[in-house]
C-alpha atoms as a PDB file:
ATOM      1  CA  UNK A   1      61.550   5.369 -53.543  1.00  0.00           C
ATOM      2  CA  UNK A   2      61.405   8.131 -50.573  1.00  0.00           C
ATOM      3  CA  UNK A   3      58.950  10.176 -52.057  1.00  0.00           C
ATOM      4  CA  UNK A   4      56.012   8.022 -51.906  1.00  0.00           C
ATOM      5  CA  UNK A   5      56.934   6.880 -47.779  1.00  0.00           C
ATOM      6  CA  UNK A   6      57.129  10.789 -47.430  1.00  0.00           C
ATOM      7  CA  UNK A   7      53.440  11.215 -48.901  1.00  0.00           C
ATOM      8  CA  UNK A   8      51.815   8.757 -47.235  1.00  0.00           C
ATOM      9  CA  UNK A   9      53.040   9.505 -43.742  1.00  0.00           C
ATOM     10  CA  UNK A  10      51.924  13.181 -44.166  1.00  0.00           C
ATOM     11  CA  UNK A  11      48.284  12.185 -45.340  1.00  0.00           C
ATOM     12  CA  UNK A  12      48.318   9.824 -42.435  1.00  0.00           C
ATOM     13  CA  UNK A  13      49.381  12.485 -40.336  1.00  0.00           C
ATOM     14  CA  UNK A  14      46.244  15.056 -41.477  1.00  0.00           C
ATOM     15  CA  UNK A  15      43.845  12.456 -40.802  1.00  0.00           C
ATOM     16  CA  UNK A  16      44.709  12.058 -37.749  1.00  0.00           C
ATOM     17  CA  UNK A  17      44.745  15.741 -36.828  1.00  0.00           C
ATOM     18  CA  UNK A  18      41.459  15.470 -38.979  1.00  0.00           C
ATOM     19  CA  UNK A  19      40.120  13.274 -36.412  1.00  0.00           C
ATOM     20  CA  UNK A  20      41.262  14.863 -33.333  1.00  0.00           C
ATOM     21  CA  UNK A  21      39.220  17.980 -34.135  1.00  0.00           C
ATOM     22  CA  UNK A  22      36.271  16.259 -35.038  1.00  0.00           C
ATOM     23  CA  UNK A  23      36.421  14.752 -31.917  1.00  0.00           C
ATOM     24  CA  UNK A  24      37.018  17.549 -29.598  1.00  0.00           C
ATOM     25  CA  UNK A  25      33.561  19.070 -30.601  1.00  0.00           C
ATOM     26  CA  UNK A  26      31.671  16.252 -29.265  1.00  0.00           C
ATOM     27  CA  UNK A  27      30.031  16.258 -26.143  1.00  0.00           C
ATOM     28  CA  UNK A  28      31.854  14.505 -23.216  1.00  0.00           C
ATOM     29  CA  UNK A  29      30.561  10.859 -22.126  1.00  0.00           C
ATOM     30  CA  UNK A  30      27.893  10.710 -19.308  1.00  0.00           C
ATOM     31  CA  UNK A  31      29.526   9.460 -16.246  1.00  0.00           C
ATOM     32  CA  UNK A  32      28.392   6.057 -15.213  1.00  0.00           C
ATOM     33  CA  UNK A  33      26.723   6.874 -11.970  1.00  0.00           C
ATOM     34  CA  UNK A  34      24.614  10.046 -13.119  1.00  0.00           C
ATOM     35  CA  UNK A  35      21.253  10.902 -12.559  1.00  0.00           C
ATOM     36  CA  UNK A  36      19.289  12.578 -15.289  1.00  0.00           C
ATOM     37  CA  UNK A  37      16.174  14.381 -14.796  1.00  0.00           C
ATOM     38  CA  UNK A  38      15.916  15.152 -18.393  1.00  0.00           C
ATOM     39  CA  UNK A  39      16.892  13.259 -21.457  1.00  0.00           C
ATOM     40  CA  UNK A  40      17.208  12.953 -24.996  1.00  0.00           C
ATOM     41  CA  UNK A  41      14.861  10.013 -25.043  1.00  0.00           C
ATOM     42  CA  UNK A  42      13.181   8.988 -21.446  1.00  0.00           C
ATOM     43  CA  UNK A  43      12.925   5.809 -19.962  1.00  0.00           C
ATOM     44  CA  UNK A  44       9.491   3.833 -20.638  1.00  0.00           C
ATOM     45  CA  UNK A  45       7.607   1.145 -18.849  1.00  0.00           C
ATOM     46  CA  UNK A  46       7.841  -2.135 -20.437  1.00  0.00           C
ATOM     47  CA  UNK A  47       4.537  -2.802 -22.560  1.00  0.00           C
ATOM     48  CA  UNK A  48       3.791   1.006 -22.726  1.00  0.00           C
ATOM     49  CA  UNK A  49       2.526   3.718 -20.767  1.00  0.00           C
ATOM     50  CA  UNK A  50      -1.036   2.823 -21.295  1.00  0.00           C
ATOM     51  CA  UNK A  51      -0.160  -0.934 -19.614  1.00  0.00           C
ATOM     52  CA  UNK A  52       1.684   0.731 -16.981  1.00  0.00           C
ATOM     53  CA  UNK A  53      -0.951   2.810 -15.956  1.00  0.00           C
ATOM     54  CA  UNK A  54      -3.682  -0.723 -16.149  1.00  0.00           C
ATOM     55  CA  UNK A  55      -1.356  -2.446 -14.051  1.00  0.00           C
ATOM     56  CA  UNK A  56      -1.086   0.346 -10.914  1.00  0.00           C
ATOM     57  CA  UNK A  57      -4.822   0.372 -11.012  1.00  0.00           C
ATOM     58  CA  UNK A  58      -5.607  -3.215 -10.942  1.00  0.00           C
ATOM     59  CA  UNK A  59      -3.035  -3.699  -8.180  1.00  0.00           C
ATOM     60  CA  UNK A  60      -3.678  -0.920  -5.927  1.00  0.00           C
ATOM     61  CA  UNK A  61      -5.157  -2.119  -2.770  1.00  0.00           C
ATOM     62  CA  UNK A  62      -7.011   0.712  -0.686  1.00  0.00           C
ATOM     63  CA  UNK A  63      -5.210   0.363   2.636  1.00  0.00           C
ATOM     64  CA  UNK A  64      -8.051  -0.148   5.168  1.00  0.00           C
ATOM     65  CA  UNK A  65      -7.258   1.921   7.560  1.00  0.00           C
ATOM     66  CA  UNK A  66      -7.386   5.046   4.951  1.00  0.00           C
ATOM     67  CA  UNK A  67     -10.820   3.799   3.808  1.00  0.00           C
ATOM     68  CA  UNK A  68     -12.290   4.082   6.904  1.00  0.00           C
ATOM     69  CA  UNK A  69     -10.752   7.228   7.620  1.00  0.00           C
ATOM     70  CA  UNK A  70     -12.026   8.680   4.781  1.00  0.00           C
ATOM     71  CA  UNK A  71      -8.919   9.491   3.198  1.00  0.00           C
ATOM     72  CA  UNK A  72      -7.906   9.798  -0.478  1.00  0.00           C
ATOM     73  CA  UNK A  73      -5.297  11.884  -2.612  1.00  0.00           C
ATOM     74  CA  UNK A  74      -2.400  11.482  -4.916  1.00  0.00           C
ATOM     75  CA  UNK A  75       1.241  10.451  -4.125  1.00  0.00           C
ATOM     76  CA  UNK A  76       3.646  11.123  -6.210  1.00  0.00           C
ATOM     77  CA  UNK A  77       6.600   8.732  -6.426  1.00  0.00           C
ATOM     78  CA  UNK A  78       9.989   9.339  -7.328  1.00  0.00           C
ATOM     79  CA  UNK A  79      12.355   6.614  -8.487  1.00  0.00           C
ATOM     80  CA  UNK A  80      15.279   5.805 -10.597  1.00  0.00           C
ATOM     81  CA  UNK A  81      15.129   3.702 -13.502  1.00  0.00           C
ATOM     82  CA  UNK A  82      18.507   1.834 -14.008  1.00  0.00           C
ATOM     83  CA  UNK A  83      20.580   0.908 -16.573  1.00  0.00           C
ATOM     84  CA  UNK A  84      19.215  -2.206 -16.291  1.00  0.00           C
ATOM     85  CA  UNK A  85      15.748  -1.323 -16.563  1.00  0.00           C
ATOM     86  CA  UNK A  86      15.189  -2.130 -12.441  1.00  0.00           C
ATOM     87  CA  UNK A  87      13.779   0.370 -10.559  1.00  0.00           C
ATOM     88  CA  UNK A  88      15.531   1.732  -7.373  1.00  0.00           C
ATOM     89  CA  UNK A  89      15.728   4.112  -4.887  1.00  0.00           C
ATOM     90  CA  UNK A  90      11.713   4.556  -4.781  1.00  0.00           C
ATOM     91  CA  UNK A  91      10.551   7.535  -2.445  1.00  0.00           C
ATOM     92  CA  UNK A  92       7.800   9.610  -1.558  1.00  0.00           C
ATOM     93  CA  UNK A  93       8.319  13.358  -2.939  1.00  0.00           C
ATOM     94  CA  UNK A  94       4.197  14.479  -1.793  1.00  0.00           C
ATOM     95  CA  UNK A  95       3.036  12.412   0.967  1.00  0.00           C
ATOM     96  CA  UNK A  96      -0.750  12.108   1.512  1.00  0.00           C
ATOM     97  CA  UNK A  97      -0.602   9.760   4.618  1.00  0.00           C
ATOM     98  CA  UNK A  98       1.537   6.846   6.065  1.00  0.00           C
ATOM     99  CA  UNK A  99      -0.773   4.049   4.891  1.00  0.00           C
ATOM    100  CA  UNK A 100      -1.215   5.313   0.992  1.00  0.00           C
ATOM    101  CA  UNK A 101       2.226   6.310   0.909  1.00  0.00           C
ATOM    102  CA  UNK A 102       3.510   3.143   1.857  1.00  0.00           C
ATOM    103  CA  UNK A 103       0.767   1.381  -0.589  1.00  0.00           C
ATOM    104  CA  UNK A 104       2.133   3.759  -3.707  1.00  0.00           C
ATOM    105  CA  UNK A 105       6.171   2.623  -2.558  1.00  0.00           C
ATOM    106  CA  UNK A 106       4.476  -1.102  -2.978  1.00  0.00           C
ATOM    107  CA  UNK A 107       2.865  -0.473  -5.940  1.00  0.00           C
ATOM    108  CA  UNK A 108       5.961   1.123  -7.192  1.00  0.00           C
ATOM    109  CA  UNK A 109       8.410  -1.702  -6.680  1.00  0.00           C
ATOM    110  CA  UNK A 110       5.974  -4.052  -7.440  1.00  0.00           C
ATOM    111  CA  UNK A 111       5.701  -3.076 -11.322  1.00  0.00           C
ATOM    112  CA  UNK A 112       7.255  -4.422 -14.251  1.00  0.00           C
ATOM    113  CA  UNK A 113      10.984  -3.218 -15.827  1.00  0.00           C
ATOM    114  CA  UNK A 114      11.307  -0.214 -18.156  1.00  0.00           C
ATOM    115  CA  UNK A 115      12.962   0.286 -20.960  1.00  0.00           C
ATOM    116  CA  UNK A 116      16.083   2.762 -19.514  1.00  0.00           C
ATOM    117  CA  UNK A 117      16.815   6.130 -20.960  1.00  0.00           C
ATOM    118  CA  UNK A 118      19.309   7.133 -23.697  1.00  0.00           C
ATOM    119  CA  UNK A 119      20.915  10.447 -23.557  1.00  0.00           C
ATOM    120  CA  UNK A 120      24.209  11.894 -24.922  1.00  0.00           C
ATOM    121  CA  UNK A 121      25.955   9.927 -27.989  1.00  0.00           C
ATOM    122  CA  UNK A 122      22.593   7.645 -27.447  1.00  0.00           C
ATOM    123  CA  UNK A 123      24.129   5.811 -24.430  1.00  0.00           C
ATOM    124  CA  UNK A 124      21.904   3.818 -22.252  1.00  0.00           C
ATOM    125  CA  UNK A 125      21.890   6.218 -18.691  1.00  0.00           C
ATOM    126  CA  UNK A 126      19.895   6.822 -15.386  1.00  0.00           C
ATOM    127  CA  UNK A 127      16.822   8.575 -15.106  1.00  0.00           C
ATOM    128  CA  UNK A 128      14.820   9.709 -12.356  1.00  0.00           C
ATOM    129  CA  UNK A 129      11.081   8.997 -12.684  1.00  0.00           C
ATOM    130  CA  UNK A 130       8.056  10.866 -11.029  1.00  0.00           C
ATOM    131  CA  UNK A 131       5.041   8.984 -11.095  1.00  0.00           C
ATOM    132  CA  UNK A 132       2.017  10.147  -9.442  1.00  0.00           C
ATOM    133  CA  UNK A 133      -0.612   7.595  -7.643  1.00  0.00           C
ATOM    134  CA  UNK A 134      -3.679   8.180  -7.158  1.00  0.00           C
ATOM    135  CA  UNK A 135      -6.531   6.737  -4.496  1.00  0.00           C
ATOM    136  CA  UNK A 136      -9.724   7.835  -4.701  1.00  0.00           C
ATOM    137  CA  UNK A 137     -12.462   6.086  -3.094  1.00  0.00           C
ATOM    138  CA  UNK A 138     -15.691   4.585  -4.723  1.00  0.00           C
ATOM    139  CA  UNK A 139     -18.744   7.241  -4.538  1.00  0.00           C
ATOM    140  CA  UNK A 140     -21.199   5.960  -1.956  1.00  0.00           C
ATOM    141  CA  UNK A 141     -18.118   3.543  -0.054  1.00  0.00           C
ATOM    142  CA  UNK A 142     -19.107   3.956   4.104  1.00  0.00           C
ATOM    143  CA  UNK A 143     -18.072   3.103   7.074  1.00  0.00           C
ATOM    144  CA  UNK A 144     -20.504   2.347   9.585  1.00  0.00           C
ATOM    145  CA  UNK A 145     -20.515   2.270  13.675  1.00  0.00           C
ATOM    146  CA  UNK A 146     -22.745   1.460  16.420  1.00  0.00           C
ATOM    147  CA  UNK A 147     -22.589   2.003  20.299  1.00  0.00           C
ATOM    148  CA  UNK A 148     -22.974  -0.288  22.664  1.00  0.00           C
ATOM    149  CA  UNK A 149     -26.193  -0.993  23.020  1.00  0.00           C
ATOM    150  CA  UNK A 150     -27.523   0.786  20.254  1.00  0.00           C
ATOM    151  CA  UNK A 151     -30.224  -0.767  18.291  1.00  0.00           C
ATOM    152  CA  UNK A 152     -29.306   0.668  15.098  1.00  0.00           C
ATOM    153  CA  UNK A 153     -26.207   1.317  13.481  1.00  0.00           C
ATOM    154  CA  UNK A 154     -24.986   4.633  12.810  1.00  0.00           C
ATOM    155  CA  UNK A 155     -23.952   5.052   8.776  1.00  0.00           C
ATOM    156  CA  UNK A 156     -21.966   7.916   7.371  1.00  0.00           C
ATOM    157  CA  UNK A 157     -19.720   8.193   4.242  1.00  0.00           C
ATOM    158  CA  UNK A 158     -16.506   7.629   4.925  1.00  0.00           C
ATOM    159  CA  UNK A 159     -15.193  11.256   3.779  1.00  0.00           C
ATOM    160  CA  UNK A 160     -17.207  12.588   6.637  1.00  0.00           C
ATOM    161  CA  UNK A 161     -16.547   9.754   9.114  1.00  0.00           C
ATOM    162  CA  UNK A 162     -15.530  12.511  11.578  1.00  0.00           C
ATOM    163  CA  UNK A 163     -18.134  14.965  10.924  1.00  0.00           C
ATOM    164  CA  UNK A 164     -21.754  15.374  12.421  1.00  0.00           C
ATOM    165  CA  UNK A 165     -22.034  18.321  15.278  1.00  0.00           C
ATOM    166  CA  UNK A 166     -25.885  18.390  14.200  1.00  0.00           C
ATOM    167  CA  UNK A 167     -27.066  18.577  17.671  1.00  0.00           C
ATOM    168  CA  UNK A 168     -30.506  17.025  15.865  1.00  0.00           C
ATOM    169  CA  UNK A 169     -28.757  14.127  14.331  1.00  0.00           C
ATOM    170  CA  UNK A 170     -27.054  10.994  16.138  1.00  0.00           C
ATOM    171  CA  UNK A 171     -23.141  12.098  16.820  1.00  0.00           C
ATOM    172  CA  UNK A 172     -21.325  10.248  13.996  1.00  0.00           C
ATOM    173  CA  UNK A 173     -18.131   8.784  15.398  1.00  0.00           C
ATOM    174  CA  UNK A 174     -15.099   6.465  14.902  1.00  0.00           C
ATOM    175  CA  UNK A 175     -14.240   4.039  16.657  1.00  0.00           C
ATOM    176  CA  UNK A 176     -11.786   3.721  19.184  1.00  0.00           C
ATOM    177  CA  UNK A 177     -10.132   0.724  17.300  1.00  0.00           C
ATOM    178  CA  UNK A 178     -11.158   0.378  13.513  1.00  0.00           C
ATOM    179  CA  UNK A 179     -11.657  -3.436  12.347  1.00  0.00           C
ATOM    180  CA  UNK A 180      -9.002  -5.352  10.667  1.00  0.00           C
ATOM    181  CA  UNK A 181      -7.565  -8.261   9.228  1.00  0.00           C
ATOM    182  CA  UNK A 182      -6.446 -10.475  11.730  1.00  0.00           C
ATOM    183  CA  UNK A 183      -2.598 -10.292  10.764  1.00  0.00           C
ATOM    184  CA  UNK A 184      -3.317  -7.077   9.145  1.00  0.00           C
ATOM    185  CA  UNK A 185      -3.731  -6.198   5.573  1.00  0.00           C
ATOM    186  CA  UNK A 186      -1.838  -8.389   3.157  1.00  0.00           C
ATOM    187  CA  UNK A 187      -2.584 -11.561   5.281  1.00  0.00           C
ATOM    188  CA  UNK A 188      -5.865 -10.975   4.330  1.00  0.00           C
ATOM    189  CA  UNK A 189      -5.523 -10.224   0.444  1.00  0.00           C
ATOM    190  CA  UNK A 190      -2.871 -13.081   0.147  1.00  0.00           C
ATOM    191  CA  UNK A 191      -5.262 -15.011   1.222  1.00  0.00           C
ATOM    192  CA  UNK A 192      -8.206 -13.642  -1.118  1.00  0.00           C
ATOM    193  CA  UNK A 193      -5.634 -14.708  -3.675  1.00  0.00           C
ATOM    194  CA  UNK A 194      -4.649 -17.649  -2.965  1.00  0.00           C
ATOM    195  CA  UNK A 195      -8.337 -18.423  -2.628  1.00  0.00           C
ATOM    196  CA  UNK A 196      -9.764 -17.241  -5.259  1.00  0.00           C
ATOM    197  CA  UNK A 197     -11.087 -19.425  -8.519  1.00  0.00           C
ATOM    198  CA  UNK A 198     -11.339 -17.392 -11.472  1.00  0.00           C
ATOM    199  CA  UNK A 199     -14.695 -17.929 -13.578  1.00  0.00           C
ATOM    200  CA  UNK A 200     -14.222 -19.589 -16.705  1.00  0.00           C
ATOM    201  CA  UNK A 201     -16.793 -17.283 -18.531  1.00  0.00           C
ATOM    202  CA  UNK A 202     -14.346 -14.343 -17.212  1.00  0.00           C
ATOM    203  CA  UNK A 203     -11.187 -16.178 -18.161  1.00  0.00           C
ATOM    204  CA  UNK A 204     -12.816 -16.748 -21.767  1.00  0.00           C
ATOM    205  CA  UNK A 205     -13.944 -13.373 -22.102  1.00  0.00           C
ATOM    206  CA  UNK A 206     -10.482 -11.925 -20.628  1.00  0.00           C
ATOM    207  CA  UNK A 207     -12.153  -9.988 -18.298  1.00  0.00           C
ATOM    208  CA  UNK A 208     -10.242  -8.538 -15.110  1.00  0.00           C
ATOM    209  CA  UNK A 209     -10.573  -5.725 -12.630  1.00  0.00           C
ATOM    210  CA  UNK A 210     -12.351  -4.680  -9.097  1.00  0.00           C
ATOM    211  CA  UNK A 211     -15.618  -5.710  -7.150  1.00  0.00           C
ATOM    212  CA  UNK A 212     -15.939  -3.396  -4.885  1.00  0.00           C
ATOM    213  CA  UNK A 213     -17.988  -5.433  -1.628  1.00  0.00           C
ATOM    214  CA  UNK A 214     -19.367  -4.197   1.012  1.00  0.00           C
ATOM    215  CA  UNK A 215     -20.205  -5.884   4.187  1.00  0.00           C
ATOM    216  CA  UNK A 216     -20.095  -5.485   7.937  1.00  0.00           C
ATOM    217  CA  UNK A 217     -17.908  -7.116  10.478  1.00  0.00           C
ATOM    218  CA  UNK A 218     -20.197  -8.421  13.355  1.00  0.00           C
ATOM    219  CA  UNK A 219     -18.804  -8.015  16.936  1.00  0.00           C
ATOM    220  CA  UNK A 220     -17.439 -11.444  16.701  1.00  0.00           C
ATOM    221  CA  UNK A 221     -15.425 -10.748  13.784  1.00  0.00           C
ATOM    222  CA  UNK A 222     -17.284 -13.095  11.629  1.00  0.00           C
ATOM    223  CA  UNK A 223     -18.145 -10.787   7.700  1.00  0.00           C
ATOM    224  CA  UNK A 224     -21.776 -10.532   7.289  1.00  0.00           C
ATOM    225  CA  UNK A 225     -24.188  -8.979   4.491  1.00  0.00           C
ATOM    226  CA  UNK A 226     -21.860  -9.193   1.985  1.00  0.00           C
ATOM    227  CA  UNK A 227     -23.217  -7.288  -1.216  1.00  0.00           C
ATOM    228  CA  UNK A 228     -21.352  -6.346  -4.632  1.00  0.00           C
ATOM    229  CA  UNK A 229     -21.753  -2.472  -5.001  1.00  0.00           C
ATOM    230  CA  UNK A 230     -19.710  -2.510  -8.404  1.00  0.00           C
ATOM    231  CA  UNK A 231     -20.321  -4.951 -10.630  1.00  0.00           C
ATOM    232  CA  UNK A 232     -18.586  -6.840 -13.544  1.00  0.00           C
ATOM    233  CA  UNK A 233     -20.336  -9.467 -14.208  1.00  0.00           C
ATOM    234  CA  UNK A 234     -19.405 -12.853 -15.919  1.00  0.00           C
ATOM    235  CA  UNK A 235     -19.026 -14.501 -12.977  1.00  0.00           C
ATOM    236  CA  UNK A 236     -16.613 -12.289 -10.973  1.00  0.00           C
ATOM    237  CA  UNK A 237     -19.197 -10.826  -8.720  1.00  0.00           C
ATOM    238  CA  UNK A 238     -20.402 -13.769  -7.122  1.00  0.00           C
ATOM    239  CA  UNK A 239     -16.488 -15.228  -7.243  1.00  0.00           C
ATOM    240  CA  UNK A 240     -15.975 -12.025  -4.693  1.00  0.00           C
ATOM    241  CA  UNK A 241     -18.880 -12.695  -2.717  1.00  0.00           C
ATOM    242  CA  UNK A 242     -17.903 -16.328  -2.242  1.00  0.00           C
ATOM    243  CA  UNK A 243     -14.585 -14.938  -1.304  1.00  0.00           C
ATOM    244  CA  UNK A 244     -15.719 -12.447   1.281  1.00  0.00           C
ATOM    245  CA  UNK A 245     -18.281 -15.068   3.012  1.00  0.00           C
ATOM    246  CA  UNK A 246     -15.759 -17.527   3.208  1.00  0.00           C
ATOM    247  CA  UNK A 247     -13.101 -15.589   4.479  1.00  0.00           C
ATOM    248  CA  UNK A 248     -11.516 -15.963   7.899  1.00  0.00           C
ATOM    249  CA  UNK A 249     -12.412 -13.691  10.960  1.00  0.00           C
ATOM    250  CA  UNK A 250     -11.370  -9.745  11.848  1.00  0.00           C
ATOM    251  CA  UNK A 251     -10.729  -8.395  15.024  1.00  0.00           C
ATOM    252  CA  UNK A 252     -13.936  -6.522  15.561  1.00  0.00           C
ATOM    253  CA  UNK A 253     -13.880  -2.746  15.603  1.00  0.00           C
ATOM    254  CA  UNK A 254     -13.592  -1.472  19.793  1.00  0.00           C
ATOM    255  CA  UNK A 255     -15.679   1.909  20.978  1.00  0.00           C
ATOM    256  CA  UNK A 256     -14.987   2.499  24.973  1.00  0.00           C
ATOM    257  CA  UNK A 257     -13.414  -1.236  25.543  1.00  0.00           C
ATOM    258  CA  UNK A 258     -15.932  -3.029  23.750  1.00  0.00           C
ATOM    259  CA  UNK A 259     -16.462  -4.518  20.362  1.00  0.00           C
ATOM    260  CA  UNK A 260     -18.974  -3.081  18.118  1.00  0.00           C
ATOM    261  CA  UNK A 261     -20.126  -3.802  14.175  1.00  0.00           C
ATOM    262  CA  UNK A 262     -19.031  -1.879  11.727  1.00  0.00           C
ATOM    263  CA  UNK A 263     -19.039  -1.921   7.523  1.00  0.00           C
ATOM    264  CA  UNK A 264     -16.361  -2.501   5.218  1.00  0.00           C
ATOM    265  CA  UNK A 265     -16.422  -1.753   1.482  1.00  0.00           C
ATOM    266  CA  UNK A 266     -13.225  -3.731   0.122  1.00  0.00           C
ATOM    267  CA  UNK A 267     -12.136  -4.599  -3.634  1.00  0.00           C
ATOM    268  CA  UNK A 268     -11.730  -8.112  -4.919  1.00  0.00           C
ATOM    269  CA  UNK A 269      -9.046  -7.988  -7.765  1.00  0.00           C
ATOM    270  CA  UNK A 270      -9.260 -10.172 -10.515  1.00  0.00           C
ATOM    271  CA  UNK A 271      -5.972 -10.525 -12.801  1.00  0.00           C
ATOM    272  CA  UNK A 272      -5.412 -12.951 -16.057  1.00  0.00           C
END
């Protein structure tokens, strides 16, 4: 009656050995708190690259202060994608400048979950994510000045804003105090969208995007010769013109203490 006892403790004692071995060749577990740069399988956006990439562009607001100065680039983002699929710890790895920096953090924090990363043994880990924005203003956008006094305006693109030593051309220059928003920036687009009445024809047809508008911002503040210089259609264009006519007053741009026009090219964004 020993015998069998005898045979069945030594096969359970080779399996276990067995077992041991097999498990000494596997790679060790990822610690809880690292930070991959490179996995087996990367983390993803929720809905897919392709979405991802719809949803930066339809949200990105052109700080104003950049489109008047002319200036455009790409920022590229890092960030960490939790376990969770949050995103955290967003920074700026290639600056451009302080205002489309701080728009590509926004944008950034502002987007929807990803799916996390799996790496070793498939377990769900942390990734860091470099994501590169990009702000490149419309051909043709402009920013115009006048002096005091002058009868016409002077009108330059925006890109060369700060350009001009043609001694036979009028001196192209910025003013001392660009126009904006009274309450600055997002007071002004919250209340675009807050606003703003979506056109049935563009709700049925599921269109969404930009109008770019231009207009000028008299010395009073008050936004004048509003035009759509990028059209959709279906409604939307006149939706942003009604917007932009309607809208409430800016502090007027200032050249040598006094307040002079100056023109705006802005997009009106239109999301289902």
């Amino acid at each position: 009656m020993k015998l069998p006892m005898l045979l069945l403790l030594g096969g359970f004692s080779f399996f276990s050995l067995s077992a041991h071995a097999q498990k000494r060749k596997m790679p060790a577990a990822p610690s809880a708190n690292t930070v991959y740069d490179s996995v087996a399988q990367p983390a993803v956006p929720l809905g897919g690259t392709e979405r991802y990439a719809q949803f930066l562009a339809s949200h990105q607001k052109y700080p104003t202060t950049a489109m008047q100065k002319g200036i455009q680039g790409t920022v590229k983002v890092s960030f960490i994608v939790e376990k969770t699929g949050t995103v955290n710890e967003v920074k700026v790895e290639s600056p451009v400048s302080p205002e489309l920096d701080a728009e590509a953090i926004r944008l950034i924090k502002s987007g929807p979950k990803w799916t996390p990363a799996r790496h070793l043994r498939n377990q769900v880990v942390r990734q860091r994510v470099v994501v590169p924005i990009s702000f490149v203003l419309s051909p043709g956008s402009t920013v115009t000045v006048s002096r005091p006094g002058a009868t016409n305006p002077i009108a330059a693109p925006a890109a060369d804003i700060a350009a001009s030593a043609n001694p036979d051309k009028p001196a192209v220059i910025p003013p001392d105090r660009p126009t904006q928003p009274v309450g600055g920036n997002q007071v002004f687009f919250d209340w675009i969208e807050k606003n703003q009445k979506y056109p049935a024809l563009a709700r049925q047809r599921k269109i969404q995007g930009k109008v770019m508008v231009e207009f000028i911002v008299q010395t009073d503040g008050s936004l004048t010769d509003a035009r759509v210089i990028r059209k959709m259609g279906s409604g939307l264009d006149e939706e942003a013109l009604r917007l932009i006519k309607a809208a409430p007053k800016w502090e007027p741009a200032v050249y040598q203490g006094k307040p002079i026009k100056q023109k705006m090219v802005l997009p009106v964004l239109f999301q289902l």
